[in-house]
Protein backbone atom coordinates (compact mmCIF):
# COMPACT_ATOMS: atom_id res chain seq x y z
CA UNK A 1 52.40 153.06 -199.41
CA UNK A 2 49.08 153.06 -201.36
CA UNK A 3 47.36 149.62 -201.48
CA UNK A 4 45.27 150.71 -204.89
CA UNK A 5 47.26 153.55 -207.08
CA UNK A 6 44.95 152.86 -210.26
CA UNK A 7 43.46 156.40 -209.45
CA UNK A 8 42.92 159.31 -211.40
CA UNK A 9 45.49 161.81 -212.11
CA UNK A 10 46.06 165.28 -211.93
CA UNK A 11 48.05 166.23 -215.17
CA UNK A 12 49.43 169.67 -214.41
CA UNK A 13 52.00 170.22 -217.23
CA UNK A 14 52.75 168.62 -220.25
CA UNK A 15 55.76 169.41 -222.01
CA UNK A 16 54.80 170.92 -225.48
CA UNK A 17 56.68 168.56 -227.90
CA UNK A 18 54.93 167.19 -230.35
CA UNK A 19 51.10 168.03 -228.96
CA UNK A 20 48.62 166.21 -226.82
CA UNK A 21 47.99 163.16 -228.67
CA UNK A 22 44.54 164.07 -229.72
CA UNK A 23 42.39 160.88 -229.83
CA UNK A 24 43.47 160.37 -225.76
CA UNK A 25 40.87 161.67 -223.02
CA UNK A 26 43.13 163.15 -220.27
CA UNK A 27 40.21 162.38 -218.06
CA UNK A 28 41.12 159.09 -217.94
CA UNK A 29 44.84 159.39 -217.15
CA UNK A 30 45.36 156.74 -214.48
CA UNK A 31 48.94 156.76 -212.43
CA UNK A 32 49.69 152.61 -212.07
CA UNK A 33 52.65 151.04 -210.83
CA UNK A 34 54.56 149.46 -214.14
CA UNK A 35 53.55 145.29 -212.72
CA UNK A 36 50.31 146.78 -213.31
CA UNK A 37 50.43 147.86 -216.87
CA UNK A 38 47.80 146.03 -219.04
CA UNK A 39 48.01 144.88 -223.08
CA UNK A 40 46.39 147.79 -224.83
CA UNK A 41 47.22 150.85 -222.21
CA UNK A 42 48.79 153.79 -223.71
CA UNK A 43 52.10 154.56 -221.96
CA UNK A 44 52.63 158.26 -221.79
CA UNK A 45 55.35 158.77 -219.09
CA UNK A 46 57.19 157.47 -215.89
CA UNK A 47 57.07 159.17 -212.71
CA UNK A 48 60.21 158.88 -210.47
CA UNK A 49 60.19 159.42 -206.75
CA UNK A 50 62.17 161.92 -205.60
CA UNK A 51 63.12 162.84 -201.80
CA UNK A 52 60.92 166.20 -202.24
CA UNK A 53 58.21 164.91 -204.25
CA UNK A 54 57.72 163.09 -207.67
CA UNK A 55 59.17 164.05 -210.93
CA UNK A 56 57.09 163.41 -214.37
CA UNK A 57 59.70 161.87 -217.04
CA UNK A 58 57.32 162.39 -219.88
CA UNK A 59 58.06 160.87 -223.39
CA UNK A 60 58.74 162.24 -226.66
CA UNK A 61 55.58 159.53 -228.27
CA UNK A 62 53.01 156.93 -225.93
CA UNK A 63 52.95 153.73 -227.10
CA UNK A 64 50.44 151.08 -226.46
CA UNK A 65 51.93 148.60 -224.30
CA UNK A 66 51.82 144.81 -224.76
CA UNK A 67 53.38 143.56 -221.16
CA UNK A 68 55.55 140.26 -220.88
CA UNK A 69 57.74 138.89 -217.79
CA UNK A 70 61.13 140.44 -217.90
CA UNK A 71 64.01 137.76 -219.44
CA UNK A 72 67.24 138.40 -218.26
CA UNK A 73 68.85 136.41 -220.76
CA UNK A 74 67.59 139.05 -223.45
CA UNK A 75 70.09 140.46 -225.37
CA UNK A 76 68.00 143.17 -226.97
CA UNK A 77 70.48 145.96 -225.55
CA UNK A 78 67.86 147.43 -223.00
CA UNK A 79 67.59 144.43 -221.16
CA UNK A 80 71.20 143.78 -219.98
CA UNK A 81 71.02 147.27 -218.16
CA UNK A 82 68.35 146.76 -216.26
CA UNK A 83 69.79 144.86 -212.98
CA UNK A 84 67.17 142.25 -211.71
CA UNK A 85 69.53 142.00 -208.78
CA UNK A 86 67.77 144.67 -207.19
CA UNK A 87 64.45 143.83 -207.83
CA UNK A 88 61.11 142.67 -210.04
CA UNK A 89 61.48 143.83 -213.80
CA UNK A 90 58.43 144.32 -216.28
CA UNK A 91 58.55 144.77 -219.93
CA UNK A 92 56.04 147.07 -221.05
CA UNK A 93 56.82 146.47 -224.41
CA UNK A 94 59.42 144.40 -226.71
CA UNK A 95 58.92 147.09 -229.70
CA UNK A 96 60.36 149.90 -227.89
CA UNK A 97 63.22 151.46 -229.50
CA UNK A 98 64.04 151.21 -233.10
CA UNK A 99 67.19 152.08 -233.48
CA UNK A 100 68.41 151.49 -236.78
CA UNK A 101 67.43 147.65 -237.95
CA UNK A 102 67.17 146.99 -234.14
CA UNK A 103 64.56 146.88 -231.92
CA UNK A 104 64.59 146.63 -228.04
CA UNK A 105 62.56 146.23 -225.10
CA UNK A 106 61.09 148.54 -222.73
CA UNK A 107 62.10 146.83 -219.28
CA UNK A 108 60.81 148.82 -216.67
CA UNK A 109 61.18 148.05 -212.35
CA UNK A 110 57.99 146.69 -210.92
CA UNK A 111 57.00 149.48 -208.28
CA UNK A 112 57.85 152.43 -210.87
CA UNK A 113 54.97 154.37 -211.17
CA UNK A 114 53.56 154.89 -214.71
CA UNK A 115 51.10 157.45 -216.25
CA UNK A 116 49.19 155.74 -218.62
CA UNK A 117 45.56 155.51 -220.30
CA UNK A 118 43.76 152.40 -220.02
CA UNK A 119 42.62 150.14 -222.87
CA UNK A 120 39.04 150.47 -223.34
């Protein structure tokens, strides 16, 4: 595989949603595997392998992540379906999803690729 992916991306598409968020430089888009993620970067999507290529999963919103080791004895709701059995976990964030008075994590596999901006 790579032995450095903080590169530089090429963003090709971005799905028009809610707009570009306008205060982020795409210039300094970096792809990074998710182990890799630093407090402060601004998550904007997860890219998935697939067998012809890679697939973007971009998100409705980026959020500035705030990394932590994965717990698998988190009940948050997120964290039980992640299965550490097949791997390193990473959670990018623990104020991910706020569905109604909850909030979960964002547990994400250790080699997935991420597309983020760095913290300056």
């Amino acid at each position: 595989m790579f032995a450095n992916l903080n590169i530089p991306a090429m963003v090709a598409a971005r799905p028009v949603t809610d707009g570009t968020p306008s205060h982020l430089d795409p210039a300094n888009v970096r792809v990074l595997r998710a182990d890799e993620v630093r407090d402060g970067d601004t998550v904007l999507a997860g890219i998935d392998r697939r067998p012809t290529g890679f697939d973007v999963d971009w998100f409705g919103a980026e959020y500035v992540a705030h990394p932590r080791p994965f717990d698998p004895t988190c009940t948050c709701g997120m964290c039980d379906l992640a299965d550490n059995s097949t791997g390193a976990y990473v959670v990018l964030t623990d104020e991910f999803l706020h569905a109604g008075p909850s909030v979960t994590c964002d547990p994400w596999e250790a080699d997935r690729l991420v597309l983020i901006v760095p913290a300056t």
